[in-house]
Protein backbone atom coordinates (compact mmCIF):
# COMPACT_ATOMS: atom_id res chain seq x y z
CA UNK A 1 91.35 110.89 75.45
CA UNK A 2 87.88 110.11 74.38
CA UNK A 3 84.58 111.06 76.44
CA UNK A 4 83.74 107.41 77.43
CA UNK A 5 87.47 107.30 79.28
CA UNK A 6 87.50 110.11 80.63
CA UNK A 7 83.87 109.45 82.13
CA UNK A 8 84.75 106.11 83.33
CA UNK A 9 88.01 108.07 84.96
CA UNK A 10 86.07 110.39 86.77
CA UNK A 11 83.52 107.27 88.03
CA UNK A 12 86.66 105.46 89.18
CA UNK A 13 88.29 107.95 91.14
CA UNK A 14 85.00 109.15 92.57
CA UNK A 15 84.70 105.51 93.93
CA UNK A 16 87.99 105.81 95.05
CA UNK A 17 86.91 108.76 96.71
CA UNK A 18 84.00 107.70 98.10
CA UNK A 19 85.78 104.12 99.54
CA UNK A 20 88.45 105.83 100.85
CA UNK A 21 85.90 108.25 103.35
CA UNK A 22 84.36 105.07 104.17
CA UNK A 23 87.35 103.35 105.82
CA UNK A 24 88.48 107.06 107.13
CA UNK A 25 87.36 106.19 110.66
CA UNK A 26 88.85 102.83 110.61
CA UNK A 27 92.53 103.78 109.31
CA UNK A 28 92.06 106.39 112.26
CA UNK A 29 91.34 104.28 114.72
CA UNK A 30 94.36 101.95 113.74
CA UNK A 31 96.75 104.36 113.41
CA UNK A 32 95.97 105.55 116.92
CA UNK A 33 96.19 101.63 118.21
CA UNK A 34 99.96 101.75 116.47
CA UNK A 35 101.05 104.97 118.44
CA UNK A 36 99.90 103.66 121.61
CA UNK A 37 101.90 100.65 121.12
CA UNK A 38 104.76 102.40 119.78
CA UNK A 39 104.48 104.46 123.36
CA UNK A 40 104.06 101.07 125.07
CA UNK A 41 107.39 99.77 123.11
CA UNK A 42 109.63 102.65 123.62
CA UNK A 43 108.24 102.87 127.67
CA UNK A 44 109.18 98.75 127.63
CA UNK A 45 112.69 99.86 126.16
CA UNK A 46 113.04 102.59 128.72
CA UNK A 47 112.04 99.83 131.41
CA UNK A 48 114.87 98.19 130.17
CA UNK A 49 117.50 100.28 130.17
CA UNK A 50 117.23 101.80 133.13
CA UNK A 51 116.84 99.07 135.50
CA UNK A 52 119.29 97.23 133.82
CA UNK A 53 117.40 94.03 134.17
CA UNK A 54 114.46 92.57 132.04
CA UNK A 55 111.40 91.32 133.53
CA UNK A 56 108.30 89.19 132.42
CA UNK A 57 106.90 92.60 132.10
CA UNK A 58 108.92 94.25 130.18
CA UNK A 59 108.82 91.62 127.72
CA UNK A 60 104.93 91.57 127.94
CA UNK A 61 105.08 95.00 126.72
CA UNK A 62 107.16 94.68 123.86
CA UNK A 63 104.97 91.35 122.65
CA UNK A 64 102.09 93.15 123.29
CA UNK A 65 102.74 96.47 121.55
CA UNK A 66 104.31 94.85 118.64
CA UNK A 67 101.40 92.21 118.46
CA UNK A 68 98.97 95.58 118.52
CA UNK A 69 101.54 97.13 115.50
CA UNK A 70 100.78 94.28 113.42
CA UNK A 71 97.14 93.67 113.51
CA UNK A 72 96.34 97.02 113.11
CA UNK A 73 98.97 97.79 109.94
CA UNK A 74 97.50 94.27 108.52
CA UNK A 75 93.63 95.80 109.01
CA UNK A 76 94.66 99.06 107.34
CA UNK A 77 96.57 96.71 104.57
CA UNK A 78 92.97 95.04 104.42
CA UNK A 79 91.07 97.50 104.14
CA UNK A 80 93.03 99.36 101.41
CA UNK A 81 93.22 95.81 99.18
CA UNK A 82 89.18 95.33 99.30
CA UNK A 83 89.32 99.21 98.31
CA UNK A 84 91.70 98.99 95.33
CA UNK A 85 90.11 95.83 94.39
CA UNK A 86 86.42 97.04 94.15
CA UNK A 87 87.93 99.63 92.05
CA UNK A 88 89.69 97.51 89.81
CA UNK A 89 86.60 95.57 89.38
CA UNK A 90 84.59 98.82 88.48
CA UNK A 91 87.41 99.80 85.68
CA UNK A 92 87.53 96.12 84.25
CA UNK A 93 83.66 96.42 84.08
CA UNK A 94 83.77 99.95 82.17
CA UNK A 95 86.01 99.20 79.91
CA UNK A 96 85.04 95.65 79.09
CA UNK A 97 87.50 93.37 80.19
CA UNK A 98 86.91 90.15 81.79
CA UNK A 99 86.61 89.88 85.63
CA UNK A 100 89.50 89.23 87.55
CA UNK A 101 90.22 85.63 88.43
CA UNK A 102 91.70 85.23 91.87
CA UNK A 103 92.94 81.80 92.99
């Protein structure tokens, strides 16, 4: 491996690196929204079973904590694209390729 790869390595995983502390708070955050609305779910399921009846609250719950599962997986699934992205943009500048073309 020559010196100008493994230097452009080392700059792309230290952007890596550095990207990935960035959004550390947000993936946090979001994973903490998805276990409170797992909680919420498997309380709504609980609800369920053991009144034996389903009510408009019930299914509120289960709307509601699934609706919370899949904003905050599709933020985290954000996040990490405009991460791996930037970093495929630094490694396409370094070793002289064209820029991406995204339709």
């Amino acid at each position: 491996m020559e010196d100008r790869d493994r230097e452009m390595l080392k700059q792309t995983l230290d952007a890596l690196e550095r990207l990935m502390r960035m959004f550390q708070a947000e993936r946090i955050l979001y994973l903490c929204c998805v276990v409170a609305a797992f909680g919420l779910l498997m309380y709504a399921g609980w609800l369920m079973f053991s009144i034996h009846t389903v009510t408009p609250a019930e299914i509120g719950l289960m709307f509601g904590a699934t609706g919370v599962t899949a904003v905050s997986s599709g933020r985290v699934a954000f996040f990490l694209n405009k991460a791996f992205n930037l970093i495929e943009d630094i490694v396409r500048k370094l070793s002289g390729l064209e820029p991406r073309h995204d339709s």
